[in-house]
N, C-alpha and C. Protein backbone atom coordinates (compact mmCIF):
# COMPACT_ATOMS: atom_id res chain seq x y z
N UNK A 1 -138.54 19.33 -32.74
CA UNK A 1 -137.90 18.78 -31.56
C UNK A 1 -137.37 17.37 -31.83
N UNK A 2 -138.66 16.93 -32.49
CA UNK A 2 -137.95 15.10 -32.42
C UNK A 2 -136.98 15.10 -33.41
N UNK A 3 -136.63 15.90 -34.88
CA UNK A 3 -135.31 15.83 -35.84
C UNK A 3 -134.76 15.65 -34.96
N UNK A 4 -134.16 17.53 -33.80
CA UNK A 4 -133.19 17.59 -33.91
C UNK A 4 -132.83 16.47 -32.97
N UNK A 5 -133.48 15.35 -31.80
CA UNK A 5 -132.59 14.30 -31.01
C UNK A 5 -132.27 13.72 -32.28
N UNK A 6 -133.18 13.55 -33.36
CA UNK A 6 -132.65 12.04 -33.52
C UNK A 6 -131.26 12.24 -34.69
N UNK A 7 -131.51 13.81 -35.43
CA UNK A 7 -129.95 14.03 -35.46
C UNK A 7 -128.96 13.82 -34.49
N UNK A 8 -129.18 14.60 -33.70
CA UNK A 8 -128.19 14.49 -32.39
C UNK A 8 -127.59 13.28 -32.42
N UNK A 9 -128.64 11.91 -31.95
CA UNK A 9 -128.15 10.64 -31.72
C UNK A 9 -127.24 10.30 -32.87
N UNK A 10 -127.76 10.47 -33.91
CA UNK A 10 -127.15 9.65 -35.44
C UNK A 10 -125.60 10.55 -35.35
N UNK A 11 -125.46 12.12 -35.07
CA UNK A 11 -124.26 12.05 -35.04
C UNK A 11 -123.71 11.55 -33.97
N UNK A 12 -124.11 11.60 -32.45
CA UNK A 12 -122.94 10.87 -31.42
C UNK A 12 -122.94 9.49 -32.02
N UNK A 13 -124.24 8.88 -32.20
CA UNK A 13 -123.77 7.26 -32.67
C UNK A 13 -121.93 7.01 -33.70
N UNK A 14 -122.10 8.28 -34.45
CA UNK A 14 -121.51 8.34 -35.89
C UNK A 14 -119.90 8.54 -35.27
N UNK A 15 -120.23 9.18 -34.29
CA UNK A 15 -118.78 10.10 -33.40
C UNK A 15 -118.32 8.92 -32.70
N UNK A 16 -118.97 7.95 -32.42
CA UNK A 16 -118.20 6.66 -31.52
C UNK A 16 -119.08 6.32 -29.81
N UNK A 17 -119.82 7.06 -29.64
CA UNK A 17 -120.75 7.05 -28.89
C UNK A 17 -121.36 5.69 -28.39
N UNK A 18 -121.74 5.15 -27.27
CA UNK A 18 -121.85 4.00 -26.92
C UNK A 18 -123.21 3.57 -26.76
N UNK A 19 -123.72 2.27 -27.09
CA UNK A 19 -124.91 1.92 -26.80
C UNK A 19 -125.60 2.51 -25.61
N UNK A 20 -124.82 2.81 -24.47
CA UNK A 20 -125.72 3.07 -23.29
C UNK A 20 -126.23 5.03 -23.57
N UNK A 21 -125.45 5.46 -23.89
CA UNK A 21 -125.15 6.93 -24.02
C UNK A 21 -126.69 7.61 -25.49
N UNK A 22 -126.76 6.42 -26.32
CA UNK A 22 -127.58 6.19 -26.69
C UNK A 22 -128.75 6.12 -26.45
N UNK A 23 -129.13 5.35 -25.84
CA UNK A 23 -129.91 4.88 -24.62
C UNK A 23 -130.44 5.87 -23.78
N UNK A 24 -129.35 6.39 -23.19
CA UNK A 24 -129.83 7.78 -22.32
C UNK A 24 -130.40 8.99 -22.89
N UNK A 25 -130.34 9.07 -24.06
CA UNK A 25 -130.73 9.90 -24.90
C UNK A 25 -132.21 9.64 -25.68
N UNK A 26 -132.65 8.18 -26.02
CA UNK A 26 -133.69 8.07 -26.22
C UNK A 26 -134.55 8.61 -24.86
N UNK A 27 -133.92 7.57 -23.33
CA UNK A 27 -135.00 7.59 -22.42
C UNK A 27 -135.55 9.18 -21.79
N UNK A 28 -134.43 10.04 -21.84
CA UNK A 28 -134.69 11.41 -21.76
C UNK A 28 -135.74 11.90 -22.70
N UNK A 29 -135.35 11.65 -23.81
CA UNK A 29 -136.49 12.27 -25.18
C UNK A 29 -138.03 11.87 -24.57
N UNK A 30 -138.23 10.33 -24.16
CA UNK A 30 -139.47 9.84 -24.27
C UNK A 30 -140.08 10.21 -22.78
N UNK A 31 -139.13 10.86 -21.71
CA UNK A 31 -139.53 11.02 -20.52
C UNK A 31 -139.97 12.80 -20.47
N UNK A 32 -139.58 13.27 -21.34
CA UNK A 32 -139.97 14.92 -21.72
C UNK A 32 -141.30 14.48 -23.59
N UNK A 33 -141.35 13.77 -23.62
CA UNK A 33 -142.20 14.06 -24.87
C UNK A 33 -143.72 14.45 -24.33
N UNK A 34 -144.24 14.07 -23.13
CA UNK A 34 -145.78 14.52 -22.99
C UNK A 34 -145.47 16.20 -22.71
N UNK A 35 -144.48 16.38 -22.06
CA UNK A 35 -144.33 18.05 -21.98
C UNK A 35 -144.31 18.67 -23.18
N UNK A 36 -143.50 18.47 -24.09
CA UNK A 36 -143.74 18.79 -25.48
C UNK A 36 -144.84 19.08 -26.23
N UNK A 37 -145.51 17.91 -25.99
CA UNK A 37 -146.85 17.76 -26.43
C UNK A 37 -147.89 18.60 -25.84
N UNK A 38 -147.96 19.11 -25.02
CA UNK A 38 -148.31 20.23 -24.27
C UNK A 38 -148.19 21.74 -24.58
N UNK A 39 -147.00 22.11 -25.31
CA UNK A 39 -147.14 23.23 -25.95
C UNK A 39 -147.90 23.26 -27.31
């Protein structure tokens, strides 16, 4: 799970993607990670 965000991010970063968009993408990851952790 955690590769594929942090692929994800590294390509939107790579694609032109903006600090905030960024951002939204960490805070999502870290606001679903105890669910994760759960399976």
């Amino acid at each position: 799970f955690l590769n594929c965000i942090l692929q994800g991010m590294s390509i939107s970063a790579r694609e032109g993607a903006d600090f905030t968009k960024i951002m939204q993408i960490a805070e999502t990851t870290l606001r679903l990670w105890p669910q994760v952790l759960q399976r």
